[in-house]
C-alpha atoms as a PDB file:
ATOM      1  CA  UNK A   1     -10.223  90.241  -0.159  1.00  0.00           C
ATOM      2  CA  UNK A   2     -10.874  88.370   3.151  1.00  0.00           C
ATOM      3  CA  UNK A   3     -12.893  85.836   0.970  1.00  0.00           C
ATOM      4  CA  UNK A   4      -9.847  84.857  -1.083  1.00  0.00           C
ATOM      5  CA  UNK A   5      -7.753  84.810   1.967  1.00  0.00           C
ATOM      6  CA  UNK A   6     -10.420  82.290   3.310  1.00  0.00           C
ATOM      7  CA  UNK A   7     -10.608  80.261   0.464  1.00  0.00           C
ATOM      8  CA  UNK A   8      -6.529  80.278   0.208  1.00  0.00           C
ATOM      9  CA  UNK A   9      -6.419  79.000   4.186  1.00  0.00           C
ATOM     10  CA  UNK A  10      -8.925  76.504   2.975  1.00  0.00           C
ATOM     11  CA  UNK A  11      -7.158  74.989   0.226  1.00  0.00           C
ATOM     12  CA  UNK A  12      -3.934  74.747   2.183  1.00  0.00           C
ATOM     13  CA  UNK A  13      -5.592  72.476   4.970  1.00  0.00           C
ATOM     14  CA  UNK A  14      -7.191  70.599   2.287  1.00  0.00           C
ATOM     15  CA  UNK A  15      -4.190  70.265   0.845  1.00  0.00           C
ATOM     16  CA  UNK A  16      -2.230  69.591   3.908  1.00  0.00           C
ATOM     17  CA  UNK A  17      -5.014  67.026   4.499  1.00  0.00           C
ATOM     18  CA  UNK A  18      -4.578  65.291   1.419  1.00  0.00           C
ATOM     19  CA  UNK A  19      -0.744  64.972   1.754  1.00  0.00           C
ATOM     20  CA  UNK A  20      -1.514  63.802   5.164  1.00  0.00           C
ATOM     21  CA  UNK A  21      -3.968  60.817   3.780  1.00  0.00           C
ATOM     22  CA  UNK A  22      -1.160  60.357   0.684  1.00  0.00           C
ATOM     23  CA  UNK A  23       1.376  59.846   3.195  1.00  0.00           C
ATOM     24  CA  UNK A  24      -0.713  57.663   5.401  1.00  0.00           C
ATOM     25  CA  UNK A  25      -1.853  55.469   2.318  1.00  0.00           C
ATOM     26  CA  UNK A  26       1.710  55.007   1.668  1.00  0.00           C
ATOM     27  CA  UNK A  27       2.886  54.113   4.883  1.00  0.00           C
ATOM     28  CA  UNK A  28      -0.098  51.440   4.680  1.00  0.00           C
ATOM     29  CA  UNK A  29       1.010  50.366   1.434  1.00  0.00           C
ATOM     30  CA  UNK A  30       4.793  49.841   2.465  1.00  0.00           C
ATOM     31  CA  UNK A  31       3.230  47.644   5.509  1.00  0.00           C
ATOM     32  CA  UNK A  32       0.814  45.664   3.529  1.00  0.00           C
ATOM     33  CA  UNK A  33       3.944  44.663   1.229  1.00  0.00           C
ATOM     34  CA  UNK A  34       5.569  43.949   4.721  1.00  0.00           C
ATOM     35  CA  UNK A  35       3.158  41.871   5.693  1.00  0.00           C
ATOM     36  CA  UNK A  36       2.175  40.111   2.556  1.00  0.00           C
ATOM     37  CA  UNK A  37       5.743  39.259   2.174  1.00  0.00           C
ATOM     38  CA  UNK A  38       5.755  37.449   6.199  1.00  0.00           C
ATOM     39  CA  UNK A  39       2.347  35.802   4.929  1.00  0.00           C
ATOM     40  CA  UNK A  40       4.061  34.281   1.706  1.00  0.00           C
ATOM     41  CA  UNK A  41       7.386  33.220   3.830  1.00  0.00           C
ATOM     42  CA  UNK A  42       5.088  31.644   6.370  1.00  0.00           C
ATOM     43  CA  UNK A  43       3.086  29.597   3.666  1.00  0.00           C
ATOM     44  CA  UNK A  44       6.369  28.351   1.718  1.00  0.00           C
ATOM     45  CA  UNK A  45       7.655  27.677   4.988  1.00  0.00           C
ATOM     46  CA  UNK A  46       4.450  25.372   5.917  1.00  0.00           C
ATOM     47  CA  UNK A  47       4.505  23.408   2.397  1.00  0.00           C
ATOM     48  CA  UNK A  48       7.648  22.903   2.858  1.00  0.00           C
ATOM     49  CA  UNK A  49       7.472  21.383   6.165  1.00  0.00           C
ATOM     50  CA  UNK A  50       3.612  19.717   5.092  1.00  0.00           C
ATOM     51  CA  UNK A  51       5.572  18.145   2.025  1.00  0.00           C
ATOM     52  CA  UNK A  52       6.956  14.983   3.427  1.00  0.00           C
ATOM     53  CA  UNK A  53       3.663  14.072   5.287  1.00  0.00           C
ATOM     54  CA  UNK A  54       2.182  14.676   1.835  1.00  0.00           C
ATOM     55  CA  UNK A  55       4.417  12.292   0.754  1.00  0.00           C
ATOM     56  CA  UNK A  56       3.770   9.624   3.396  1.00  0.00           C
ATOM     57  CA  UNK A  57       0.137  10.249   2.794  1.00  0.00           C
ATOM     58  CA  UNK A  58       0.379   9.476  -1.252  1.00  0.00           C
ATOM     59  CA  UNK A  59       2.420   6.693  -0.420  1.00  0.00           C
ATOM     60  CA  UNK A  60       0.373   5.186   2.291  1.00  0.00           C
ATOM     61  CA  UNK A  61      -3.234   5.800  -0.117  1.00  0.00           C
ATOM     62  CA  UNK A  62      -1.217   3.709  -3.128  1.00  0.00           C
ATOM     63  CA  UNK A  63      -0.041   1.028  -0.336  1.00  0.00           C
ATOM     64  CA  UNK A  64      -4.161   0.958   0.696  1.00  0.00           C
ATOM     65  CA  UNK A  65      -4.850   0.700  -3.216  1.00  0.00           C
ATOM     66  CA  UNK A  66      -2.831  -2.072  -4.048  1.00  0.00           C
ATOM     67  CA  UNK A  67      -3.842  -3.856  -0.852  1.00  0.00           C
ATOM     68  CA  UNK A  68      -7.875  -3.520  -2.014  1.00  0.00           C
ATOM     69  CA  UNK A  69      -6.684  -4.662  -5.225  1.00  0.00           C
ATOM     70  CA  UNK A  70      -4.959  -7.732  -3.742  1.00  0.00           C
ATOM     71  CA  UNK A  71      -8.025  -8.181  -1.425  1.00  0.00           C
ATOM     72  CA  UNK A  72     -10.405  -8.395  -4.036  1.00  0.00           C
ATOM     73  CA  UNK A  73      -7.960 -10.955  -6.325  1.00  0.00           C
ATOM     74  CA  UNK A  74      -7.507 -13.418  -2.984  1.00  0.00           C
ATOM     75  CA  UNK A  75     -11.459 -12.987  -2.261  1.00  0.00           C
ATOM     76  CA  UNK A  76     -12.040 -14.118  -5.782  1.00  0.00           C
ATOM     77  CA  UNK A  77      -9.747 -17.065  -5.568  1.00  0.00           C
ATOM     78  CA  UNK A  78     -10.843 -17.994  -2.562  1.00  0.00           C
ATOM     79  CA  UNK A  79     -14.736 -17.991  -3.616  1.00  0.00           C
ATOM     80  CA  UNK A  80     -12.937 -20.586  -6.426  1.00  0.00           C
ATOM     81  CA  UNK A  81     -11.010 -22.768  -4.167  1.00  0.00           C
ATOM     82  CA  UNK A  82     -13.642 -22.849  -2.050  1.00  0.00           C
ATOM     83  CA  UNK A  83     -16.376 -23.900  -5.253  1.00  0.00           C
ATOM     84  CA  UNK A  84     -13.434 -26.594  -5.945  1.00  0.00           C
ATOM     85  CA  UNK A  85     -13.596 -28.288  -2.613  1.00  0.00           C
ATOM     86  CA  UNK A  86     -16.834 -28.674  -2.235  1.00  0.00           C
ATOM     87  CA  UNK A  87     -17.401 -30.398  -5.449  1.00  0.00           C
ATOM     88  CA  UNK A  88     -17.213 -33.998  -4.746  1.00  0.00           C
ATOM     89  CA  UNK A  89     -14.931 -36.125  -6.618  1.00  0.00           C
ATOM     90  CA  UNK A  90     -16.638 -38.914  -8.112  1.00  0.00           C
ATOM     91  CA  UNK A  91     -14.887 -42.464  -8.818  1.00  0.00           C
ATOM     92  CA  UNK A  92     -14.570 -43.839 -12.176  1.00  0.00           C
ATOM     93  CA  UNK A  93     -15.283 -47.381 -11.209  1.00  0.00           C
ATOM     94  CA  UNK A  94     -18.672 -47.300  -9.036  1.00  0.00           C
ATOM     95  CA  UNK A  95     -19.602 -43.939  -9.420  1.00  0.00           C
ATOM     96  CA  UNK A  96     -19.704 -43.332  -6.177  1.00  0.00           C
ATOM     97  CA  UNK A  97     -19.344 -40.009  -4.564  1.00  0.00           C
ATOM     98  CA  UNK A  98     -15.826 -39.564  -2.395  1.00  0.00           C
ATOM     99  CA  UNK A  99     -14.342 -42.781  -3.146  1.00  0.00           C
ATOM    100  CA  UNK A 100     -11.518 -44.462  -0.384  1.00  0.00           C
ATOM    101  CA  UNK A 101      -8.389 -41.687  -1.088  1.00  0.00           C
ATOM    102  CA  UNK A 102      -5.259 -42.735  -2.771  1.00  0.00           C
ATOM    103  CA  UNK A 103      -2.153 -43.555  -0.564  1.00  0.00           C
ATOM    104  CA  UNK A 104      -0.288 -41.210   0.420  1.00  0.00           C
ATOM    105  CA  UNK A 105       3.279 -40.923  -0.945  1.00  0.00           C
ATOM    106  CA  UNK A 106       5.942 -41.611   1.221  1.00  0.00           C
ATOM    107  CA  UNK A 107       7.936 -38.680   2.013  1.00  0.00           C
ATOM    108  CA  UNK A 108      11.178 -40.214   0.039  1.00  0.00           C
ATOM    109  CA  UNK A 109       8.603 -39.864  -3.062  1.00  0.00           C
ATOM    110  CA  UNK A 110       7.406 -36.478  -2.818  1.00  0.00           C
ATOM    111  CA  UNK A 111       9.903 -34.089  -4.969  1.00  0.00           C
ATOM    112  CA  UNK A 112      10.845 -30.938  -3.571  1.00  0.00           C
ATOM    113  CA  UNK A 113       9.392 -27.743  -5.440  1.00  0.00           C
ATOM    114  CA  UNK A 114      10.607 -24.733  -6.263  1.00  0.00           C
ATOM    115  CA  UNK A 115       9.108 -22.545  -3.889  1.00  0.00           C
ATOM    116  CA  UNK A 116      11.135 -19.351  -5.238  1.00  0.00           C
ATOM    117  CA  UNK A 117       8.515 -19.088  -7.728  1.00  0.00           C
ATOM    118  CA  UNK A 118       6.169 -17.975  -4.847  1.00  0.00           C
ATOM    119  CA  UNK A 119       5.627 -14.057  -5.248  1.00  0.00           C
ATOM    120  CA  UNK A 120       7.330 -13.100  -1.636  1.00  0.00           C
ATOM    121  CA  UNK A 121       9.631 -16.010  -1.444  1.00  0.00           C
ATOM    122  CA  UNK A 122      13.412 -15.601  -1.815  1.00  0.00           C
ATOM    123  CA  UNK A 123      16.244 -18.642  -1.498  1.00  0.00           C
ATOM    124  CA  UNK A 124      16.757 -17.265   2.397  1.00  0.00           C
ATOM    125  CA  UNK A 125      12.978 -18.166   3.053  1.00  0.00           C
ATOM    126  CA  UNK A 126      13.146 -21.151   0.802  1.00  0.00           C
ATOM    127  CA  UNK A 127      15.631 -22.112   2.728  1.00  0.00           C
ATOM    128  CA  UNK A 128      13.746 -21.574   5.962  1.00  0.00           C
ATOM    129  CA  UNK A 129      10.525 -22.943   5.013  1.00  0.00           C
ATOM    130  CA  UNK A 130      12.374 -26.245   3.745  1.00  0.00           C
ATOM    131  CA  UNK A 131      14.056 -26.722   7.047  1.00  0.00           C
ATOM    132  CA  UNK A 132      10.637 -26.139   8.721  1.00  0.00           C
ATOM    133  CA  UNK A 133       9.644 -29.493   6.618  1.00  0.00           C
ATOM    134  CA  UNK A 134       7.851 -27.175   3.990  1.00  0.00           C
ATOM    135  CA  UNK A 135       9.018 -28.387   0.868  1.00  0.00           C
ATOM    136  CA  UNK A 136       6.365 -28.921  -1.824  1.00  0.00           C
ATOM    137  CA  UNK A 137       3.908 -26.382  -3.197  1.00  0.00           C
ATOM    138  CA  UNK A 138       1.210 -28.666  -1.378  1.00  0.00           C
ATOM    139  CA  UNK A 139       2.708 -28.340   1.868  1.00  0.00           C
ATOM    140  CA  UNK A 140       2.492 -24.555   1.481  1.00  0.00           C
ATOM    141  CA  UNK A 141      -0.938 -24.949   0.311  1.00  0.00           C
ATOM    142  CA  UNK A 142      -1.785 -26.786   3.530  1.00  0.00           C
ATOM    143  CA  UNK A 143       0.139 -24.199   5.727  1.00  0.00           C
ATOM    144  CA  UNK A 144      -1.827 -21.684   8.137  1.00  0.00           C
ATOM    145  CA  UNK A 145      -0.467 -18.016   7.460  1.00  0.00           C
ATOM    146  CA  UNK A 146      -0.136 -18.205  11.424  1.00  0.00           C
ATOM    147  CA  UNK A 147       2.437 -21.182  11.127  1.00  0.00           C
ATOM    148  CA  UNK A 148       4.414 -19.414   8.171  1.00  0.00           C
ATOM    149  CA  UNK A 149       4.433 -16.275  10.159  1.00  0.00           C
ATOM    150  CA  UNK A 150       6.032 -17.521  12.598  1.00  0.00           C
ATOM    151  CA  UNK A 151       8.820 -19.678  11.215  1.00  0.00           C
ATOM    152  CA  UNK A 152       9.819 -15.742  10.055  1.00  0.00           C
ATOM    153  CA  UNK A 153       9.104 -14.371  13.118  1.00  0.00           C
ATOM    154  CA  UNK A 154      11.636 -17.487  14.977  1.00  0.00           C
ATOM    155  CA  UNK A 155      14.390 -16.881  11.961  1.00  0.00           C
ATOM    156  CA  UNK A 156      15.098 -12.999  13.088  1.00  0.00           C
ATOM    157  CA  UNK A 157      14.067  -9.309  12.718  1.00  0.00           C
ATOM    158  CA  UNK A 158      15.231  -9.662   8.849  1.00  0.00           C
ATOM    159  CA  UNK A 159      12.796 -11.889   7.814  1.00  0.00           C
ATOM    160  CA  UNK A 160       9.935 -10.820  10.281  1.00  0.00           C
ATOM    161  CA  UNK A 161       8.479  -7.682   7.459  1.00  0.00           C
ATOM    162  CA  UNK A 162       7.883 -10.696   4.997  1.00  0.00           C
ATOM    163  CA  UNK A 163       3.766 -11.023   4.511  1.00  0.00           C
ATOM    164  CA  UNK A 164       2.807 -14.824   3.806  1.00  0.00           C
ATOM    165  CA  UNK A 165      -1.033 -13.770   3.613  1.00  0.00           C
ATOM    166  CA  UNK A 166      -0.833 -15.354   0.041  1.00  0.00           C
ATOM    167  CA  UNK A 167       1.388 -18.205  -0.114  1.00  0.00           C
ATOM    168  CA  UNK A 168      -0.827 -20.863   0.514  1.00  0.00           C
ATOM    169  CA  UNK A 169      -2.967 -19.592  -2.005  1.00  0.00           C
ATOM    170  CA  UNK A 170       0.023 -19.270  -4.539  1.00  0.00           C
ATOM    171  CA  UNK A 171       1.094 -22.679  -3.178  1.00  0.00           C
ATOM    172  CA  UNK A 172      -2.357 -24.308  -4.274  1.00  0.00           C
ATOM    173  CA  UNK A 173      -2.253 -22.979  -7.591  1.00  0.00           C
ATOM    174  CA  UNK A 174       1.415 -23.927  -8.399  1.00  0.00           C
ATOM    175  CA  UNK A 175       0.608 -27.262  -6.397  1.00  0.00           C
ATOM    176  CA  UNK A 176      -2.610 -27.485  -9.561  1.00  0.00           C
ATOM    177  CA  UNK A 177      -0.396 -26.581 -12.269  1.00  0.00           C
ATOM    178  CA  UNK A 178      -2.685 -23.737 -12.940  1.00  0.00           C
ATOM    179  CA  UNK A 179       0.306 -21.226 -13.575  1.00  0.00           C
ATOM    180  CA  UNK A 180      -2.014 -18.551 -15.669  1.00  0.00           C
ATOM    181  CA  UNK A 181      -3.810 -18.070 -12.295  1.00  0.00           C
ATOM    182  CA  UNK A 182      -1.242 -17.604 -10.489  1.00  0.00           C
ATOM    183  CA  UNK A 183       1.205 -15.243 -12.685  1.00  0.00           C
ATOM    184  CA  UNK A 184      -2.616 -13.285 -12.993  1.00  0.00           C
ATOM    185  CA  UNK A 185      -2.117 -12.667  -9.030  1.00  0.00           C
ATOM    186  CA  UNK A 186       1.104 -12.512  -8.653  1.00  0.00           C
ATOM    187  CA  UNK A 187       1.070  -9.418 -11.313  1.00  0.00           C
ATOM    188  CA  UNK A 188      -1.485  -7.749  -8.659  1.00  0.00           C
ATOM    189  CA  UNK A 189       0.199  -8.444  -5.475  1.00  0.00           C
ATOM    190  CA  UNK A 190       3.266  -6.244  -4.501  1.00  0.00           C
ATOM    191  CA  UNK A 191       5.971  -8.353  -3.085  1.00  0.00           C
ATOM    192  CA  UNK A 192       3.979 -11.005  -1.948  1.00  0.00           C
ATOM    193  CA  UNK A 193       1.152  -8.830  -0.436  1.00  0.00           C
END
């Protein structure tokens, strides 16, 4: 008889022990939802506030794209133009290489050009450039990026985001007639850069 009463005590604290642990594992449970639920609320609360720097960092990897792309177009034309000037030009009559130049035209003889055709160049900045004597696609092909930058910079903050990088280029190849060239590098550059 004591036996049974022994094993009865037993089972009662085992059992007491095991609705002890059940309770226990639920009370963990109900806390790990807790704090699952903080974890997920802190993660959607961090994408949302990573998501426009996401977005400034997509835009500013397409921006470095197109600028390789445009780099390795105006390195290509460059390596051309540069090929193209040191070839020299030989005269019909004696053969001779660089023969005397033509005469320049007088400025009442040069026709003005259209420089809107320029990727970058709007009738504001045609307008500018003209007034700063530019006023031909060969004057812009003679023009240092330095001097174009700053007959922006001296027309106001409106005009002073405006890239010129590759005018002159565009300028040489409009001033050449070679318009397949230049519609091929204007369809890689992104508003004139």
């Amino acid at each position: 008889m004591k036996k049974k009463q022994l094993n009865k005590q037993y089972i009662k604290k085992i059992k007491k022990k095991v609705r002890s642990l059940e309770a226990s594992l639920e009370d963990f449970k109900i806390k790990k939802s807790v704090a699952d639920d903080m974890l997920q609320e802190q993660l959607e609360l961090w994408d949302e506030h990573l998501r426009p720097y996401e977005e400034v960092y997509d835009k500013a990897k397409r921006k470095v794209k197109n600028r390789k792309k445009s780099i390795a177009v105006l390195k290509k034309l460059l390596k051309q133009w540069k090929k193209k000037k040191k070839k020299p030009s030989k005269s019909k009559e004696s053969g001779k290489k660089n023969p005397v130049p033509a005469p320049a035209r007088s400025l009442s003889a040069v026709k003005e050009s259209d420089l809107k055709k320029i990727e970058g160049i709007g009738p504001k900045i045609e307008q500018l450039l003209k007034a700063a004597g530019i006023k031909t696609f060969e004057n812009l092909a003679t023009m240092p990026v330095a001097k174009l930058k700053d007959i922006l910079h001296a027309a106001g903050s409106r005009f002073k985001m405006h890239q010129p990088d590759t005018w002159p280029i565009q300028g040489d190849l409009a001033a050449k007639g070679k318009w397949q060239d230049l519609k091929k590098l204007q369809d890689k550059l992104n508003g004139g850069k």
